[in-house]
Protein backbone atom coordinates (compact mmCIF):
# COMPACT_ATOMS: atom_id res chain seq x y z
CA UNK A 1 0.00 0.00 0.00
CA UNK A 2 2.60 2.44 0.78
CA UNK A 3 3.99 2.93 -3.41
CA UNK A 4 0.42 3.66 -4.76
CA UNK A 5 -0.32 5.92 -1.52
CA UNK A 6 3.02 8.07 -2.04
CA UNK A 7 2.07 7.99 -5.40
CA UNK A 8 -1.14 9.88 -5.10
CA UNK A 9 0.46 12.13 -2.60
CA UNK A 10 2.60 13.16 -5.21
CA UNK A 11 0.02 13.80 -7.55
CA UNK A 12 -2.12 15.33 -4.95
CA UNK A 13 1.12 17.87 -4.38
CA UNK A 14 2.18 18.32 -7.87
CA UNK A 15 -1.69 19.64 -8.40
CA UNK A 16 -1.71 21.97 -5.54
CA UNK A 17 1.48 23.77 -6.89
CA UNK A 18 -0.38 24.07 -9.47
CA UNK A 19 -2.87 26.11 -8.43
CA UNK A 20 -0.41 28.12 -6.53
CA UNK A 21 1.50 29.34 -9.21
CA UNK A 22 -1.44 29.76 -11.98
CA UNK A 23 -3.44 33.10 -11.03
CA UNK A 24 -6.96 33.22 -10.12
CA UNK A 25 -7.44 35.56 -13.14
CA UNK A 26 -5.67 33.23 -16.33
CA UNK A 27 -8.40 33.19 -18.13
CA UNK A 28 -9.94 36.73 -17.44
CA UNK A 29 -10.93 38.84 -20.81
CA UNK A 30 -8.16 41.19 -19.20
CA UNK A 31 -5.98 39.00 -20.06
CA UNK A 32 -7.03 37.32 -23.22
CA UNK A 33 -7.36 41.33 -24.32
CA UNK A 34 -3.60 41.80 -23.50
CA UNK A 35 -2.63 38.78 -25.62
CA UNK A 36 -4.33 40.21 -28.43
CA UNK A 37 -2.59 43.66 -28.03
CA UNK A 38 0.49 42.29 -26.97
CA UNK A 39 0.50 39.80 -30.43
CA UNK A 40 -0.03 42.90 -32.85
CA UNK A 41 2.25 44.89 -31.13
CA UNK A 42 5.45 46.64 -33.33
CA UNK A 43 8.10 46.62 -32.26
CA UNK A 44 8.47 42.94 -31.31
CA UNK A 45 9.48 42.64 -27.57
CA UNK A 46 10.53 39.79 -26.16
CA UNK A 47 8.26 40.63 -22.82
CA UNK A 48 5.33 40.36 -24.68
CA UNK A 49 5.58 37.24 -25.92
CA UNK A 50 6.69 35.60 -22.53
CA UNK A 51 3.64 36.70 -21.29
CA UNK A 52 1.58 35.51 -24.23
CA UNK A 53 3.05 32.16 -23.88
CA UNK A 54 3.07 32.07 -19.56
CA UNK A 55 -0.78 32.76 -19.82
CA UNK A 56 -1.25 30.10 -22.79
CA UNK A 57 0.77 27.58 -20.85
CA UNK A 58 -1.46 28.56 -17.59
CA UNK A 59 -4.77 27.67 -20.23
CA UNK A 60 -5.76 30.50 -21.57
CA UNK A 61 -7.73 29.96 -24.83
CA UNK A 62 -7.45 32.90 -26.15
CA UNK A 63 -3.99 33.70 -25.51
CA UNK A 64 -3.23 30.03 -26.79
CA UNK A 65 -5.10 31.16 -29.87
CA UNK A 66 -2.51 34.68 -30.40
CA UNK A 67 0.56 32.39 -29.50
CA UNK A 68 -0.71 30.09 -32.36
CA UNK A 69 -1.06 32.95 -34.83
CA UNK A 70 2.61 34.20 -34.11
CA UNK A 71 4.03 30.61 -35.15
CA UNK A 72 1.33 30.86 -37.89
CA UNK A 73 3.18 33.91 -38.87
CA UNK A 74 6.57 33.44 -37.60
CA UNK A 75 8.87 36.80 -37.30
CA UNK A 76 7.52 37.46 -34.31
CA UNK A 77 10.47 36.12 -31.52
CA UNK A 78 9.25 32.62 -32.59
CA UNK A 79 9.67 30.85 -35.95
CA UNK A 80 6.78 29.85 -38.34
CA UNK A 81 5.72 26.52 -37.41
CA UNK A 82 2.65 25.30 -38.86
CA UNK A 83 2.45 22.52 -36.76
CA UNK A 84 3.10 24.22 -33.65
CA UNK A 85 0.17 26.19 -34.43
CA UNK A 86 -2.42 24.02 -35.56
CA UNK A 87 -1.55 22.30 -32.16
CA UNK A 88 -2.41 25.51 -29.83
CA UNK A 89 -5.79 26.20 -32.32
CA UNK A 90 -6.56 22.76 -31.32
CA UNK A 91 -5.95 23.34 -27.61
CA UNK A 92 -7.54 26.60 -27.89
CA UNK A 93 -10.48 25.23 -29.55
CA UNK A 94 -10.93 23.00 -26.71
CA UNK A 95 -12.05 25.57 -24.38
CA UNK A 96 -13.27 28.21 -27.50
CA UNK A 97 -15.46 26.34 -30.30
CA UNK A 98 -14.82 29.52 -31.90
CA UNK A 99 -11.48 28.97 -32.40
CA UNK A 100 -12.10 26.87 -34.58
CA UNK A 101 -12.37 29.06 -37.35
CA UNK A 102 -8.70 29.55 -37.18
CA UNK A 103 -8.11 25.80 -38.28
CA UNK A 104 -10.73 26.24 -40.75
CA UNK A 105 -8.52 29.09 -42.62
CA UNK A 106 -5.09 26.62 -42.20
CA UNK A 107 -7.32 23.73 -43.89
CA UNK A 108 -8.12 26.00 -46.74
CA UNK A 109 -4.95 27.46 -47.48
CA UNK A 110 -3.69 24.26 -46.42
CA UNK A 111 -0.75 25.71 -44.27
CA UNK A 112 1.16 22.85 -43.20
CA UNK A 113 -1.08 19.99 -45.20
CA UNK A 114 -2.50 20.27 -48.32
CA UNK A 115 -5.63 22.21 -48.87
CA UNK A 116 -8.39 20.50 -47.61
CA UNK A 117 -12.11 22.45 -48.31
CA UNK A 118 -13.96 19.74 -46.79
CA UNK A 119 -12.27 19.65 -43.68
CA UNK A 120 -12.03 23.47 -43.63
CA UNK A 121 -16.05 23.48 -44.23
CA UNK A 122 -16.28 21.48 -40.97
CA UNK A 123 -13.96 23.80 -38.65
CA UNK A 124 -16.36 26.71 -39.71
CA UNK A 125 -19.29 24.56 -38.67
CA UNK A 126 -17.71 23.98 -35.88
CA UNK A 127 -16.71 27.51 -34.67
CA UNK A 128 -20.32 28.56 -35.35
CA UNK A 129 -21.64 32.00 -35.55
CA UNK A 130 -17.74 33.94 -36.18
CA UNK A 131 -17.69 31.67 -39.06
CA UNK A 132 -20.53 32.28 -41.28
CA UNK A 133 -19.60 34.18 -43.99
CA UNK A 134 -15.94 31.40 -44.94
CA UNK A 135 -18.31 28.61 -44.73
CA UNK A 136 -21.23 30.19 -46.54
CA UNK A 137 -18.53 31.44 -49.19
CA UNK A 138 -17.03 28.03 -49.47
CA UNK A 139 -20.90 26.93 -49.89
CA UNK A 140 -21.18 29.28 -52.65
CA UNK A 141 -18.36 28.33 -54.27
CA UNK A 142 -18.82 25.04 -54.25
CA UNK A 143 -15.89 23.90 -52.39
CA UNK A 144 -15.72 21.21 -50.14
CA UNK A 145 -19.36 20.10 -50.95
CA UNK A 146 -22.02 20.88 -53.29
CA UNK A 147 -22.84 24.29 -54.95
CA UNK A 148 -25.29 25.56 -52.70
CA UNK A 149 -26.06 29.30 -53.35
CA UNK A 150 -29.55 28.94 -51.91
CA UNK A 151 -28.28 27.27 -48.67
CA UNK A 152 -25.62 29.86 -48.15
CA UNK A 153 -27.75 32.71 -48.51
CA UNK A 154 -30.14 30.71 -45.52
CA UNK A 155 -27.35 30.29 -43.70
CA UNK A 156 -26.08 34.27 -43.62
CA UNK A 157 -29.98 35.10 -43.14
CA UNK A 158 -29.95 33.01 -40.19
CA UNK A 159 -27.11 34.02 -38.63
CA UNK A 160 -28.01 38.03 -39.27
CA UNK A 161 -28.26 40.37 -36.23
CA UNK A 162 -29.47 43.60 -37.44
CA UNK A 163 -30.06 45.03 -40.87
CA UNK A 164 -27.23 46.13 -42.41
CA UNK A 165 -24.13 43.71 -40.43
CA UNK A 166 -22.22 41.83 -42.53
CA UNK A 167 -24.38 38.34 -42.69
CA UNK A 168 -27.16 40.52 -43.75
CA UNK A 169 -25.03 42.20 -46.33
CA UNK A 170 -24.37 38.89 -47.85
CA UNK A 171 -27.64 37.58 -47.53
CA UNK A 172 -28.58 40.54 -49.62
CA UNK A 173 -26.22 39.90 -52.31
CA UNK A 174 -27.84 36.74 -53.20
CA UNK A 175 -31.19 37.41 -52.76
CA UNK A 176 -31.28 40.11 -55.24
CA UNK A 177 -29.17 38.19 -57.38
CA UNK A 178 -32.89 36.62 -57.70
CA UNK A 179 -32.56 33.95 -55.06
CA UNK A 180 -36.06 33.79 -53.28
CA UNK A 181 -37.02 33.33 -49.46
CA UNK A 182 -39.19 30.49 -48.51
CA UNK A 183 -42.21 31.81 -46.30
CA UNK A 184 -39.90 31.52 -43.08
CA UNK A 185 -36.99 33.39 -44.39
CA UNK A 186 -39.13 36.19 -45.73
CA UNK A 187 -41.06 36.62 -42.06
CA UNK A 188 -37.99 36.77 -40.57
CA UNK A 189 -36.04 39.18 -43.49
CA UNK A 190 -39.24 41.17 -42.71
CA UNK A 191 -38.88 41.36 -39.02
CA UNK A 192 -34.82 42.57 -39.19
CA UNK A 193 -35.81 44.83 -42.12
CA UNK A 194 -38.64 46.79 -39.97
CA UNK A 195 -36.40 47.08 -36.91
CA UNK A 196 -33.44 48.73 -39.26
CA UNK A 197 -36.34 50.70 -40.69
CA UNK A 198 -37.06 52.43 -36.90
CA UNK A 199 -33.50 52.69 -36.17
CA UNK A 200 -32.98 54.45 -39.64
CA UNK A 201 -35.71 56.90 -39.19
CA UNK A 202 -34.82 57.42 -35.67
CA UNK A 203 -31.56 58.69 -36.78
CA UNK A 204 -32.57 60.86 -39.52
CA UNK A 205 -35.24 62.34 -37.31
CA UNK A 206 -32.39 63.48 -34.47
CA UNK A 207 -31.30 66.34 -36.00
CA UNK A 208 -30.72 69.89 -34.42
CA UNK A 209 -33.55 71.69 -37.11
CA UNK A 210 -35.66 69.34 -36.09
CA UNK A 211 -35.72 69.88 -32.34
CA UNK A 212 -34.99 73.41 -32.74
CA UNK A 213 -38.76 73.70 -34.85
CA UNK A 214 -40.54 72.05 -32.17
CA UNK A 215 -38.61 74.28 -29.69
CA UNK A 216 -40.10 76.97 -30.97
CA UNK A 217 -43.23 76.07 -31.22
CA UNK A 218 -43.22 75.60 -27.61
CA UNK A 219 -45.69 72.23 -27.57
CA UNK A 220 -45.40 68.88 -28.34
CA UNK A 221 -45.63 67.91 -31.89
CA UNK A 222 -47.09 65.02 -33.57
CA UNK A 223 -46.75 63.76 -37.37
CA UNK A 224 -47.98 60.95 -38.80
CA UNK A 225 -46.03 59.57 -41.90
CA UNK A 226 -46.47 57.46 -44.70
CA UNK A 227 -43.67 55.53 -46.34
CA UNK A 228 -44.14 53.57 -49.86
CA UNK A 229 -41.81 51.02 -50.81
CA UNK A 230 -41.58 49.46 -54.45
CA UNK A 231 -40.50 45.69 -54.46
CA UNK A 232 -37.16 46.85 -56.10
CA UNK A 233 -35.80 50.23 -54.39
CA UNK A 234 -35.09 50.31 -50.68
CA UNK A 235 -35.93 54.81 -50.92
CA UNK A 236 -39.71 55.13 -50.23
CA UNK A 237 -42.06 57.67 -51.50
CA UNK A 238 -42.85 60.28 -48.07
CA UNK A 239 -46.25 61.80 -47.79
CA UNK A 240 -47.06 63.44 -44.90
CA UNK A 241 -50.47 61.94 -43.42
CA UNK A 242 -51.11 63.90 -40.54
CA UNK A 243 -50.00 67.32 -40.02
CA UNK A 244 -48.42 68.41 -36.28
CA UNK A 245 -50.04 72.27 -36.68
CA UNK A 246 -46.92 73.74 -37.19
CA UNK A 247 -45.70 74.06 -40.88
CA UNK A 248 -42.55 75.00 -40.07
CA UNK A 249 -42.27 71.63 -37.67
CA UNK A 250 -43.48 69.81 -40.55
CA UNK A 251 -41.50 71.16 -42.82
CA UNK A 252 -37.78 69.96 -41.27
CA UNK A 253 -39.26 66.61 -40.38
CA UNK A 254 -39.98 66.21 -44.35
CA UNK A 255 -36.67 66.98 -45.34
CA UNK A 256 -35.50 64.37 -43.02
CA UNK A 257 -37.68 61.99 -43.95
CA UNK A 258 -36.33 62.88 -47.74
CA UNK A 259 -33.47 61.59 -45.98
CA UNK A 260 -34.36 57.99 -45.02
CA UNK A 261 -32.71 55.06 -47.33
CA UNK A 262 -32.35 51.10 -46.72
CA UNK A 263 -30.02 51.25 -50.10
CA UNK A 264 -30.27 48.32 -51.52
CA UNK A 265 -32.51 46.44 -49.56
CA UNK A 266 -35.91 46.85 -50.47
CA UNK A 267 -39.06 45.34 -48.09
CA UNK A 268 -40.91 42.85 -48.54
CA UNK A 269 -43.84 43.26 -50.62
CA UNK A 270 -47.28 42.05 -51.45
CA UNK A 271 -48.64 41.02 -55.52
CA UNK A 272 -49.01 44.88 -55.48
CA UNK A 273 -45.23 45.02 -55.38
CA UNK A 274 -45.81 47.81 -52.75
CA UNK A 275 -45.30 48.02 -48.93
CA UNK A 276 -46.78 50.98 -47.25
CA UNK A 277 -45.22 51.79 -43.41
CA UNK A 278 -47.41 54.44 -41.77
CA UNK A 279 -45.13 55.66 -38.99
CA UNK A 280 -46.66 58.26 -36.12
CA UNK A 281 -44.29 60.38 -34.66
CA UNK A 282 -43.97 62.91 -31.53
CA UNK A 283 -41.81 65.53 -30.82
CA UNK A 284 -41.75 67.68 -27.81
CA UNK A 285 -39.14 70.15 -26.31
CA UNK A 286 -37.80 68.05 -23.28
CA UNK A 287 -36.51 65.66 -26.08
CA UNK A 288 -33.78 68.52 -26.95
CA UNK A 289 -31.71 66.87 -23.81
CA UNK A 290 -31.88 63.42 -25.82
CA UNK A 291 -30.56 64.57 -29.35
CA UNK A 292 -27.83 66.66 -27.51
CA UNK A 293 -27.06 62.91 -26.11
CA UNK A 294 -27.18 61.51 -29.62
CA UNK A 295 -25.43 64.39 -31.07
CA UNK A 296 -22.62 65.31 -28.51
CA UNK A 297 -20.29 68.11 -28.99
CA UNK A 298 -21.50 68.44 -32.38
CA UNK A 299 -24.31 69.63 -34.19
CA UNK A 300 -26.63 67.57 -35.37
CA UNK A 301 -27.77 69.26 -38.62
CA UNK A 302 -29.29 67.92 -42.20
């Protein structure tokens, strides 16, 4: 009994130094956001890249992940060593499944082995949401699988935020390329578009001639607007529905209105091939303290 006993006392020992010596905070996003600065920093000092490699030794994945780039790279106090960094992705990848996007690139421009799109399609499966737009361009491509335009553009509409972020711009691309939504993918095109829509007019409405109208009015101020979309133009036709009283209120919110665009990204429409947004607005002077938020230092002017 008394060889297997020391034995686990020795374990039991060597693991206790080990949490000793590895700080509580290893894997903080302090420190993972010091590996990233330290990585890109020029000039190259030696420092940083002891502490890049202390904190990927001590488990950090990120830091793992910027000590993999810099033997991606090489020139950077360490030589390029392919290996060596598909072996700290892989560790890093571990703890991030994001990471994985990184041996999803190495796979495609087969850095170290030869190119492999198959393989690289599954890494960007695998690192999910920060690798949409490689996988959906390999998908388009037809690399690594089948040709699958319509699939891609499902995936990027899926994986789209907000109007206008970068899955929705390549959505977009596609779709008006003459690639159709199923009922699904048009609800929820639909849904982002309307909510880009608000935030759109919301900007064009903060705007110092604006406030500065209903300022001197000295009342609140209510419009209601009409927007008309055509199927293949994302700038709508304004009418002014309801007036607020005031023409010179109604006036500046018209020429911001004039303003509002969704560029190329037109709403969804019925077999009229026109969508109609009726939009009520208020103004009143207390909201002066909110565009001065929006604004800043600066004027906010058409």
């Amino acid at each position: 009994m008394f060889r297997p006993l020391s034995l686990l006392l020795l374990v039991a020992a060597l693991a206790g130094c080990q949490s000793i010596t590895r700080p509580a905070d290893y894997d903080s996003s302090l420190v993972s956001v010091r590996c990233m600065l330290f990585a890109g920093k020029k000039p190259f000092d030696p420092d940083n890249l002891r502490y890049i490699e202390r904190f990927a030794d001590y488990g950090n994945a990120s830091c793992k992940a910027w000590l993999g780039k810099l033997y991606q790279e090489g020139g950077h106090g360490v030589d390029q060593d392919f290996n060596q960094a598909r072996a700290l992705f892989v560790e890093s990848a571990r703890v991030n499944p994001s990471s994985n996007i990184l041996l999803g690139q190495m796979a495609e421009r087969g850095e170290g082995e030869p190119v492999d799109y198959a393989k690289a399609r599954e890494f960007y499966r695998l690192s999910g949401s920060n690798a949409v737009l490689p996988l959906g361009r390999l998908m388009e491509e037809g690399k690594g699988g089948p040709k699958d335009p319509k699939g891609a553009m499902a995936l990027y509409l899926a994986s789209s935020e907000r109007y206008h972020d970068n899955p929705w711009e390549a959505m977009i691309r596609l779709h008006n390329q003459g690639l159709a939504f199923d009922e699904a993918q048009a609800k929820r095109y639909q849904q982002l578009w309307l909510a880009g829509f608000v935030r759109e007019q919301n900007r064009r409405m903060a705007v110092r001639e604006v406030f500065d109208a209903v300022n001197a009015s000295g009342a609140a101020r209510g419009v209601r607007l009409s927007y008309r979309f055509k199927a293949d133009s994302g700038t709508p036709q304004v009418t002014l529905v309801t007036s607020s009283g005031d023409g010179n209120v109604d006036s500046w919110v018209m020429k911001a209105a004039a303003r509002i665009s969704m560029g190329d990204s037109p709403p969804q429409t019925d077999a009229s091939g026109v969508q109609e947004v009726v939009a009520p607005l208020m103004f009143s002077p207390q909201d002066t303290a909110r565009m001065q938020s929006i604004c800043g230092r600066k004027p906010c002017t058409q």
